[in-house]
C-alpha atoms as a PDB file:
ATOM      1  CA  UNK A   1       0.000   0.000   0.000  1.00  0.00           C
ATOM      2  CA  UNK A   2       1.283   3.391  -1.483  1.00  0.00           C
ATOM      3  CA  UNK A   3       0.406   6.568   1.254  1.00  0.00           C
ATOM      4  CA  UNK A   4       0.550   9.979   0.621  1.00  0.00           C
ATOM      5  CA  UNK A   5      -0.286  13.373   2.697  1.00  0.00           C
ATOM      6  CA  UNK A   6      -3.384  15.025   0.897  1.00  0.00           C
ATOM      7  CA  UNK A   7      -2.454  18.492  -0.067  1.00  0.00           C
ATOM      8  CA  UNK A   8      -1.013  20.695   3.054  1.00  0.00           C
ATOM      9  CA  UNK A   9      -1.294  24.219   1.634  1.00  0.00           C
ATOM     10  CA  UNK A  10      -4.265  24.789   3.495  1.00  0.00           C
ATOM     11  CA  UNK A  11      -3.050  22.604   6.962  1.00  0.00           C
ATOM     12  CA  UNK A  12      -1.917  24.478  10.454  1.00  0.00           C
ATOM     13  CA  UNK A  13      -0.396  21.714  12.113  1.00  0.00           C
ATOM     14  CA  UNK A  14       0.074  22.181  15.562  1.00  0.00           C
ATOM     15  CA  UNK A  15       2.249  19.591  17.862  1.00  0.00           C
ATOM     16  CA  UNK A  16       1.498  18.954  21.496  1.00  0.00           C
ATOM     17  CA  UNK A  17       3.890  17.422  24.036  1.00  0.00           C
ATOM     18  CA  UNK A  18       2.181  14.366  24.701  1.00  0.00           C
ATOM     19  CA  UNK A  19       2.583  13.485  20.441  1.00  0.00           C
ATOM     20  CA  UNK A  20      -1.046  14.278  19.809  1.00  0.00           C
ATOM     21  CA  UNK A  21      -1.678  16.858  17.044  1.00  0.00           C
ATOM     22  CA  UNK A  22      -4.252  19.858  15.950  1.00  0.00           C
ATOM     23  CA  UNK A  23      -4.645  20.300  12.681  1.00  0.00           C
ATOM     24  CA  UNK A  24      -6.552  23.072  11.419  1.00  0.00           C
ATOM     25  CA  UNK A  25      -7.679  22.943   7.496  1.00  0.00           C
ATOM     26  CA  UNK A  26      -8.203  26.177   6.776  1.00  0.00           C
ATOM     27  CA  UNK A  27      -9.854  25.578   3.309  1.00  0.00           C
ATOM     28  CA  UNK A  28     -12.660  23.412   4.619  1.00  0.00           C
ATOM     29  CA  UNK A  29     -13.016  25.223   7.985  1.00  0.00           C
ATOM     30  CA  UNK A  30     -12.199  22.075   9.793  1.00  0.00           C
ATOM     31  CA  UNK A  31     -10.397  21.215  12.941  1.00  0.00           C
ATOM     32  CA  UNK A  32      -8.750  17.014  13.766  1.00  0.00           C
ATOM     33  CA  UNK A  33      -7.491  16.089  16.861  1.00  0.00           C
ATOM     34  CA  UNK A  34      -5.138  13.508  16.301  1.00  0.00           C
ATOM     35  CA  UNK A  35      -3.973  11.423  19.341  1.00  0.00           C
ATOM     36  CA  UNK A  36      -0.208  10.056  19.609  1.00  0.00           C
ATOM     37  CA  UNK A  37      -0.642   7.046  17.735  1.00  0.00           C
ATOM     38  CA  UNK A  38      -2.392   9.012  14.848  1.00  0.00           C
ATOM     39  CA  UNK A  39       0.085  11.905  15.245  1.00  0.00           C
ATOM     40  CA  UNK A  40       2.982   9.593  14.522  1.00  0.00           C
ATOM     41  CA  UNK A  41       1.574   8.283  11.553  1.00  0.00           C
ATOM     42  CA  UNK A  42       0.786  11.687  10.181  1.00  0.00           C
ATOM     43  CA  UNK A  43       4.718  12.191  10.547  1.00  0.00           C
ATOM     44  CA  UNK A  44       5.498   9.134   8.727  1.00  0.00           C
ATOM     45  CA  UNK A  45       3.712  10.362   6.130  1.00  0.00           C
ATOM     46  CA  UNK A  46       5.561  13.367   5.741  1.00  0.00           C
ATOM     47  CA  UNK A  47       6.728  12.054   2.307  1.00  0.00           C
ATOM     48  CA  UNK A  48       5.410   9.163  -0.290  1.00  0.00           C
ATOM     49  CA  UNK A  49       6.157   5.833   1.416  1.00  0.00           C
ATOM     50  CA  UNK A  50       4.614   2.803   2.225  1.00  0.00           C
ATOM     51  CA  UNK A  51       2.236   1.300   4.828  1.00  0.00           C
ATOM     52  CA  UNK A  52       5.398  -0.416   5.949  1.00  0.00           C
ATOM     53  CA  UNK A  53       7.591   2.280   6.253  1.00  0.00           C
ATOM     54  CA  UNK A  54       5.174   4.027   8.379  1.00  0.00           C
ATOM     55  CA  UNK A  55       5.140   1.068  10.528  1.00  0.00           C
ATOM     56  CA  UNK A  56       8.532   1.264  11.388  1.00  0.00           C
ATOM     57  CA  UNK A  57       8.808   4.918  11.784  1.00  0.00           C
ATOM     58  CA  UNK A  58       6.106   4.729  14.339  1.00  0.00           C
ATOM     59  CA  UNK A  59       8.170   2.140  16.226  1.00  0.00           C
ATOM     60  CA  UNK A  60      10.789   4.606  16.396  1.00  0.00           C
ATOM     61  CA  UNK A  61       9.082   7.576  17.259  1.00  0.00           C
ATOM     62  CA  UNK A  62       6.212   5.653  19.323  1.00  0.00           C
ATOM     63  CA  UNK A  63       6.735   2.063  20.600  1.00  0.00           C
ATOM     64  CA  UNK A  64       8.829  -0.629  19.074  1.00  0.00           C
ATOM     65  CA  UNK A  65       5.753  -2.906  19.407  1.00  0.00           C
ATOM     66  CA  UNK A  66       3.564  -0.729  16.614  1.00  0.00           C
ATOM     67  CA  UNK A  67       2.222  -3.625  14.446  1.00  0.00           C
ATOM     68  CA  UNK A  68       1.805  -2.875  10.729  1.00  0.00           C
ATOM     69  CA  UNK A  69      -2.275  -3.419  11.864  1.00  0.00           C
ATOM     70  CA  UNK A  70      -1.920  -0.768  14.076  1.00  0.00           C
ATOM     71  CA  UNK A  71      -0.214   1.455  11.477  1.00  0.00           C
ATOM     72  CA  UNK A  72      -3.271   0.431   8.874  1.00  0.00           C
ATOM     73  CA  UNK A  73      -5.597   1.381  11.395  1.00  0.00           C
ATOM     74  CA  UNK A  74      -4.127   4.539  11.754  1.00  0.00           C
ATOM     75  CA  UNK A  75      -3.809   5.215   7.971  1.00  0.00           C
ATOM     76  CA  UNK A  76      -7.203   4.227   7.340  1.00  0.00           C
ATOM     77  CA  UNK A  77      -8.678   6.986  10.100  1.00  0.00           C
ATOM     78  CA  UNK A  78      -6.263   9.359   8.601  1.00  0.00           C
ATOM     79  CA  UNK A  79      -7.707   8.395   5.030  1.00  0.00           C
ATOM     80  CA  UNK A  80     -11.230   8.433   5.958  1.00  0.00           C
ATOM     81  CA  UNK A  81     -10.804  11.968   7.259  1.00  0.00           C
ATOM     82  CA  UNK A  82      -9.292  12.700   4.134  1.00  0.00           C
ATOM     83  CA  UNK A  83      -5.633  13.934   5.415  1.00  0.00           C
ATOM     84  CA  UNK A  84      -3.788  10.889   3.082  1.00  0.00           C
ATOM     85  CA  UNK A  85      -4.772   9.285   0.322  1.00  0.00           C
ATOM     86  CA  UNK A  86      -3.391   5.785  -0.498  1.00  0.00           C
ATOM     87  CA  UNK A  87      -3.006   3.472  -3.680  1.00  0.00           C
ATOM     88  CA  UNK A  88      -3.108  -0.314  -3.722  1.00  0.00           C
ATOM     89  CA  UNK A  89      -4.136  -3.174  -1.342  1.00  0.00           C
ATOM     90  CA  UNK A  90      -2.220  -3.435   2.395  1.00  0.00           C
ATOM     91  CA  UNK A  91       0.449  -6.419   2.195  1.00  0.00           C
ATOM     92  CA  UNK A  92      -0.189  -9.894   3.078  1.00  0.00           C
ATOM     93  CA  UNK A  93      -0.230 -10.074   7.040  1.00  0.00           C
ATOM     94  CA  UNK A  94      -2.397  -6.779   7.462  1.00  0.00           C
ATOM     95  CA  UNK A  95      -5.016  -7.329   4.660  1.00  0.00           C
ATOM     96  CA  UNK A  96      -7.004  -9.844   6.941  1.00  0.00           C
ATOM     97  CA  UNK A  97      -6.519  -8.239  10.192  1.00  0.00           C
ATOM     98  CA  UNK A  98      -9.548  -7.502  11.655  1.00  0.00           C
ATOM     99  CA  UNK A  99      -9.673  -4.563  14.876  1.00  0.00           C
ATOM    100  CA  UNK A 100     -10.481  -7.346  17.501  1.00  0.00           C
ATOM    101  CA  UNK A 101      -7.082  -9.026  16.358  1.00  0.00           C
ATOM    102  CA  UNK A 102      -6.014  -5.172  16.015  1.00  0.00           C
ATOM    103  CA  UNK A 103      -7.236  -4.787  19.752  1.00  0.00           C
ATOM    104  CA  UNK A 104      -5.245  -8.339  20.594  1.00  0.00           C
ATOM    105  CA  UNK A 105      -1.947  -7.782  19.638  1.00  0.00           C
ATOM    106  CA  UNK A 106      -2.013  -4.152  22.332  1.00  0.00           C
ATOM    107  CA  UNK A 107      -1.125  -3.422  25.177  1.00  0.00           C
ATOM    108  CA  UNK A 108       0.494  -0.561  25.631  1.00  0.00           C
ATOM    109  CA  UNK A 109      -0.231   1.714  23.062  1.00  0.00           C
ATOM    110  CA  UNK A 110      -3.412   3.665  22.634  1.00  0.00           C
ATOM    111  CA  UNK A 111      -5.779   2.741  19.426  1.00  0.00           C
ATOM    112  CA  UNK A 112      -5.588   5.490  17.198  1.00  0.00           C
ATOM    113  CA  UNK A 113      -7.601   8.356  17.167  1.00  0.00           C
ATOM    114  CA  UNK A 114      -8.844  10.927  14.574  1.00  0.00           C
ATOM    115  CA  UNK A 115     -11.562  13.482  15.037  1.00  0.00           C
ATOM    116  CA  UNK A 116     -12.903  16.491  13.350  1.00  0.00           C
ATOM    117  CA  UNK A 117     -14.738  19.431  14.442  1.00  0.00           C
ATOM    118  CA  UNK A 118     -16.167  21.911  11.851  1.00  0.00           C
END
């Protein structure tokens, strides 16, 4: 899976100290809060890459235990509030994973989060 930042002409991005992020979409008049999980997969996607490539730059900058099914779950919140955009089917291990197996393989690391406020 190919992911991409949607266009960020129009995005404040504002970092907190816990990891979390406001971003403020001035275009659309829209506000996301993105908890740490979701905040580090914003940054991963800084540039074209891949689903895992974001992966392991969440395990950097987050936990070494991200999962790639944790990074897909981030990507498609990030996606669905239209902040990436991505190309192609996940890889092999992540394209069955379903959120209770998601939810499984945690422990310490909070789901991600994404919400928007207009």
């Amino acid at each position: 899976m190919q992911v991409e930042r949607t266009s960020t002409n129009d995005l404040l991005v504002d970092k907190l100290p816990d990891g979390s992020k406001l971003i403020v979409d001035r275009k659309n008049e829209t506000v996301f809060a993105l908890n740490a999980t979701a905040g580090a997969a914003w940054d991963a996607c800084s540039g074209p890459t891949t689903l895992s490539k974001v992966a392991e730059d969440m395990q950097r900058s987050l936990d070494p235990s991200v999962t790639e099914e944790l990074a897909l779950q981030s990507i498609l919140q990030l996606r669905e509030k239209k902040l990436v955009t991505t190309s192609g089917a996940p890889s092999g291990a992540t394209s069955g994973a379903t959120r209770r197996q998601v939810f499984a393989t945690l422990s310490a690391i909070a789901l991600p989060v994404v919400v928007s406020l207009t």
